[in-house]
Protein backbone atom coordinates (compact mmCIF):
# COMPACT_ATOMS: atom_id res chain seq x y z
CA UNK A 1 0.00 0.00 0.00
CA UNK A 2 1.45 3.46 -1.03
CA UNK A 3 1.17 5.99 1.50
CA UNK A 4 0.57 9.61 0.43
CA UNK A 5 1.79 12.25 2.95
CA UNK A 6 1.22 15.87 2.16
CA UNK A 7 3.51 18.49 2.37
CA UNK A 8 3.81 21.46 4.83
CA UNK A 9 5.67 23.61 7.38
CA UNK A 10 6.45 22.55 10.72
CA UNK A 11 6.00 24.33 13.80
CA UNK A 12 9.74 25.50 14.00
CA UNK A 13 8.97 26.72 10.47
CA UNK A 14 6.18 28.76 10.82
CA UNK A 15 7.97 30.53 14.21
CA UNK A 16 11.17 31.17 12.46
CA UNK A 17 9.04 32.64 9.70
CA UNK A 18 7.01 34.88 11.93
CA UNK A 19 9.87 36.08 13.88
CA UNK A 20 11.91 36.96 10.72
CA UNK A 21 8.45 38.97 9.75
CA UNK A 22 7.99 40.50 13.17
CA UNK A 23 12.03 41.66 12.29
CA UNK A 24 11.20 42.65 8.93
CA UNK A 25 7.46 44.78 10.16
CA UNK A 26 9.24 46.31 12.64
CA UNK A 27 12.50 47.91 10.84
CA UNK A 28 10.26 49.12 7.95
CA UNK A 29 8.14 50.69 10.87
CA UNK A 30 10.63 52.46 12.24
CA UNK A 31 12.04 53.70 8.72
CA UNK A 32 8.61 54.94 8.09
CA UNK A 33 8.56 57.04 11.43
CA UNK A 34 11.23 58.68 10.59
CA UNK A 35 10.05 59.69 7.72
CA UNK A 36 6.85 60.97 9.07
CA UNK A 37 8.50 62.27 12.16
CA UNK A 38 10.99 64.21 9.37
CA UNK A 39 8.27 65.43 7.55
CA UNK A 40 6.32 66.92 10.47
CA UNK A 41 9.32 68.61 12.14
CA UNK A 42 10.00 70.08 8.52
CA UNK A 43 6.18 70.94 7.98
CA UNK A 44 6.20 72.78 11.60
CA UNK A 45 9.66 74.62 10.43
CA UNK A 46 8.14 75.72 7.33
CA UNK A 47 4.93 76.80 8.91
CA UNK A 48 6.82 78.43 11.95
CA UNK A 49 9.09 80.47 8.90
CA UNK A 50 6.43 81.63 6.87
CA UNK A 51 4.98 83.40 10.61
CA UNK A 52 8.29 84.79 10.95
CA UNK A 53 8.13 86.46 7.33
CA UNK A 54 4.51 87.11 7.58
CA UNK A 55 5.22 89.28 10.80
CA UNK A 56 7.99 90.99 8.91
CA UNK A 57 6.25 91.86 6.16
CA UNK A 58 3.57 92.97 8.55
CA UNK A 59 5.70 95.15 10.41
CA UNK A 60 7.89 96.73 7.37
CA UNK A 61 4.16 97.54 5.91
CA UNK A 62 3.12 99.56 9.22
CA UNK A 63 6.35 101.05 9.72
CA UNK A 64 6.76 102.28 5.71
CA UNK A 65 3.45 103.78 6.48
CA UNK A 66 3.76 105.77 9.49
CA UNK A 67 2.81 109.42 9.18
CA UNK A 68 3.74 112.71 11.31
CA UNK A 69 0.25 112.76 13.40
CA UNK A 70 0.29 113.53 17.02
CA UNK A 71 -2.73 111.88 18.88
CA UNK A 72 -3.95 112.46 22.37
CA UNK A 73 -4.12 109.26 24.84
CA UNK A 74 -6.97 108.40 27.10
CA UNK A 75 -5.68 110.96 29.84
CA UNK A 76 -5.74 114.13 27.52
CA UNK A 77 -1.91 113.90 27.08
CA UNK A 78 -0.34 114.62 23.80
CA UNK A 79 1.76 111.65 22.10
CA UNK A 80 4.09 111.99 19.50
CA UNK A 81 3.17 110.73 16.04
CA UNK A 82 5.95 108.26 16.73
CA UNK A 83 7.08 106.65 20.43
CA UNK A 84 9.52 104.36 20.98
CA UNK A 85 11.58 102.80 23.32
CA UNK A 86 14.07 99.36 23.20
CA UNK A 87 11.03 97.34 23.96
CA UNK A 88 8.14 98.72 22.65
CA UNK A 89 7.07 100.96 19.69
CA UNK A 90 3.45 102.93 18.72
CA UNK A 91 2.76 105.10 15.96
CA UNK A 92 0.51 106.94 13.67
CA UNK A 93 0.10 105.23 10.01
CA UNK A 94 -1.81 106.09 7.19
CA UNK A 95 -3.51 103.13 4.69
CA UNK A 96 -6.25 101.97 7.08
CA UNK A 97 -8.40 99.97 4.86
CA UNK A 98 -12.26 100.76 4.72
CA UNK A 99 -13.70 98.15 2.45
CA UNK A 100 -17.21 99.03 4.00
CA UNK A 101 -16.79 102.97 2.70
CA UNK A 102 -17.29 104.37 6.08
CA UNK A 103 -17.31 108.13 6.89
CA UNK A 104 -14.07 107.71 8.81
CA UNK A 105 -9.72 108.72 8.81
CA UNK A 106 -7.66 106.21 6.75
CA UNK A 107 -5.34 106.88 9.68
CA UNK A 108 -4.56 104.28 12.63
CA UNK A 109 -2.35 103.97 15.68
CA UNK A 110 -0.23 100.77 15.77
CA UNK A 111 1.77 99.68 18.72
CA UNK A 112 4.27 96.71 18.95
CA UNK A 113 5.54 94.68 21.91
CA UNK A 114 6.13 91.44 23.47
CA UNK A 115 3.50 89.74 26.18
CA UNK A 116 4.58 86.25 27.30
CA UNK A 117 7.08 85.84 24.44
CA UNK A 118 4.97 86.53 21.62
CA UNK A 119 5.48 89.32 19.63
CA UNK A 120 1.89 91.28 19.94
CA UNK A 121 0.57 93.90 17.20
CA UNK A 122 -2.44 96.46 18.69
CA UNK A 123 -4.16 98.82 17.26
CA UNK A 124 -7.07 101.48 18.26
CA UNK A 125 -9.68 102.23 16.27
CA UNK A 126 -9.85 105.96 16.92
CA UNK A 127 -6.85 108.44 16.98
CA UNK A 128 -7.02 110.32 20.06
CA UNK A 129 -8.46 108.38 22.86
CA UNK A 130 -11.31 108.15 26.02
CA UNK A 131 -10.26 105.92 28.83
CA UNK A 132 -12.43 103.58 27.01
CA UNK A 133 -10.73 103.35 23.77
CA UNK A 134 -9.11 99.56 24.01
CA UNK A 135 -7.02 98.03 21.45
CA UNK A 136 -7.39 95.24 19.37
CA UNK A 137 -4.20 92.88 20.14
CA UNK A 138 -2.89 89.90 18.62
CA UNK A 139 0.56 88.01 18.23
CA UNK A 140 2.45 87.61 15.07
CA UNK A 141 4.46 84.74 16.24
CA UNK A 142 6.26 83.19 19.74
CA UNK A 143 9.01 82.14 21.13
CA UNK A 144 10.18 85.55 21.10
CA UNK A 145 13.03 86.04 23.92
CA UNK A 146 13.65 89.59 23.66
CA UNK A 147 13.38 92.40 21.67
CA UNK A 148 15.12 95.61 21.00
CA UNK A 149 13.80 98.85 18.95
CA UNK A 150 16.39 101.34 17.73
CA UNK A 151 15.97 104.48 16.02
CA UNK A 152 18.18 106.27 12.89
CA UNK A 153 17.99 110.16 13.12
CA UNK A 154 18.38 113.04 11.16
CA UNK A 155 22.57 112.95 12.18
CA UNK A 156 22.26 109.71 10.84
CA UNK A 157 23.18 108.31 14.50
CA UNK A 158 21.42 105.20 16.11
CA UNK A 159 19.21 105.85 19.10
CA UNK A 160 17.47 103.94 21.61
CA UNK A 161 14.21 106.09 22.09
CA UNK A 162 12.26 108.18 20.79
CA UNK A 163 11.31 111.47 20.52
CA UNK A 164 15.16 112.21 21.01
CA UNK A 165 14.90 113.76 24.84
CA UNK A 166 16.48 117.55 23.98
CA UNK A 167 16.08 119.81 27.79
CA UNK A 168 17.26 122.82 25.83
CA UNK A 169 14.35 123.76 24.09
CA UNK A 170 10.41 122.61 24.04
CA UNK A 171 9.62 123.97 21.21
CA UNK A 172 12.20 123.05 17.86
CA UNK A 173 12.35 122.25 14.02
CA UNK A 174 13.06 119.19 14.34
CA UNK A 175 12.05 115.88 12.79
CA UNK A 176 8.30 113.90 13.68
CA UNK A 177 9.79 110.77 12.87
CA UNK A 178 13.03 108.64 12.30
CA UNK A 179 14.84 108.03 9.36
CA UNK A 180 14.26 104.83 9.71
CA UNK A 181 13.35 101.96 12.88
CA UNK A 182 15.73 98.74 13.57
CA UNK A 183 14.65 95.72 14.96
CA UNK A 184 16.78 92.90 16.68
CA UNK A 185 15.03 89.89 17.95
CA UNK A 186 16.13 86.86 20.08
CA UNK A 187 14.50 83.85 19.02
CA UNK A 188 14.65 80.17 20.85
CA UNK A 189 14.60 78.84 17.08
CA UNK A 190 15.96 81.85 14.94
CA UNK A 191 18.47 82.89 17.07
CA UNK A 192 19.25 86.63 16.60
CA UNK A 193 17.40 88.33 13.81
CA UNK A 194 18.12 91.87 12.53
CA UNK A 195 15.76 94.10 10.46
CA UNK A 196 15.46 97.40 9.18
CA UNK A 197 12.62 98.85 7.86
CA UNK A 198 12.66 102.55 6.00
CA UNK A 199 10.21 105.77 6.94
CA UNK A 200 8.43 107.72 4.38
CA UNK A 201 7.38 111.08 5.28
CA UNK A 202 10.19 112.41 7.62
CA UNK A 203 10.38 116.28 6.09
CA UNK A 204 10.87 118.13 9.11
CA UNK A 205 7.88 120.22 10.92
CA UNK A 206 7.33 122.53 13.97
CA UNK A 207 6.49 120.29 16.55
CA UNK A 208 4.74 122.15 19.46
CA UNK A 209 4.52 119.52 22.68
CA UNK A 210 1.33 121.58 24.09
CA UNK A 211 -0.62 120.77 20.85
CA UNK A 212 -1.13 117.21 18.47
CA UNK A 213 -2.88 119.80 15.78
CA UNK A 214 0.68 121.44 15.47
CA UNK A 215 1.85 118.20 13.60
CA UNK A 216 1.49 117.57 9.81
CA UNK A 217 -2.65 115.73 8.96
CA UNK A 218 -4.54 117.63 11.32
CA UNK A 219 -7.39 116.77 13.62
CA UNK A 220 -9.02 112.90 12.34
């Protein structure tokens, strides 16, 4: 009597050819998550790059626009049409868009500073203030470690505030605003970052401190 057997793995097979598998799955897994983990990291670097140039271009836009406009803040007090110190900056620019046609100034006050490393852009809606005038803030991007505002003048020398502080005289020719406004920031993923961004409209005027109609636009 022939005996037919048929043919198959063993047990020993079938383990050896799971575990070399199990090998196999798990070394094309981890290829694959690096791949993925690659691609994130360089999707969050790309997105985290285009806030950085969005905020510049943001900024260069504002500061290109600012105009020689004194306003008056929510105590009465007269503010120049530009105000800056190393940390902080607010001005007067023209181009406000009105898409809605309203009866109202194309002019705006913009301020720029850091709150709990974020770089934050506010602006009013009205030119000179009531204590009840609030801004609309909102950041451009974080992880900002510090920041630092300088100031070209008419001498063509840097300066770290401004108006210019001059005790001689209260009343001067003498320019509204810079030449032009430097910006260095301290990044945890940019490192340092330096920036300049030109001024239009920096003919010099009388600038009386008693009075924001003594500057160049008028009353909004």
């Amino acid at each position: 009597m022939t005996v037919h057997r048929t043919a198959g793995f063993t047990l020993i097979e079938l383990l050896v050819a799971m575990a070399i598998f199990a090998v196999v799955a798990v070394m094309a897994y981890s290829g694959l998550d690096t791949v993925l983990q690659a691609r994130k990291q360089g999707d969050e670097h790309a997105a985290r790059l285009a806030a950085l140039q969005t905020a510049f271009a943001i900024i260069e836009r504002d500061i290109e626009q600012a105009v020689n406009r004194s306003i008056r803040d929510g105590y009465g007090d007269v503010k120049s049409p530009l105000v800056g110190s190393h940390e902080a900056l607010e001005f007067t620019r023209s181009g406000r868009r009105n898409p809605g046609g309203f009866s109202r100034s194309n002019l705006q006050r913009i301020a720029y500073g850091v709150e709990d490393e974020q770089l934050m852009r506010s602006s009013w809606g009205v030119l000179d203030r009531a204590q009840d005038s609030g801004a609309a803030s909102g950041p451009l991007f974080d992880g900002v470690e510090e920041i630092e505002f300088s100031y070209l003048d008419d001498k063509l020398k840097w300066q770290s505030e401004w108006p210019v502080r001059n005790l001689s005289q209260t009343k001067k020719l003498k320019p509204a605003l810079p030449l032009a406004v430097g910006l260095t920031i301290e990044s945890e993923q940019w490192g340092e970052i330096k920036r300049l961004f030109r001024v239009a409209g920096i003919a010099p005027v009388e600038v009386n401190e008693q009075s924001p109609g003594s500057a160049a636009g008028g009353g909004p």
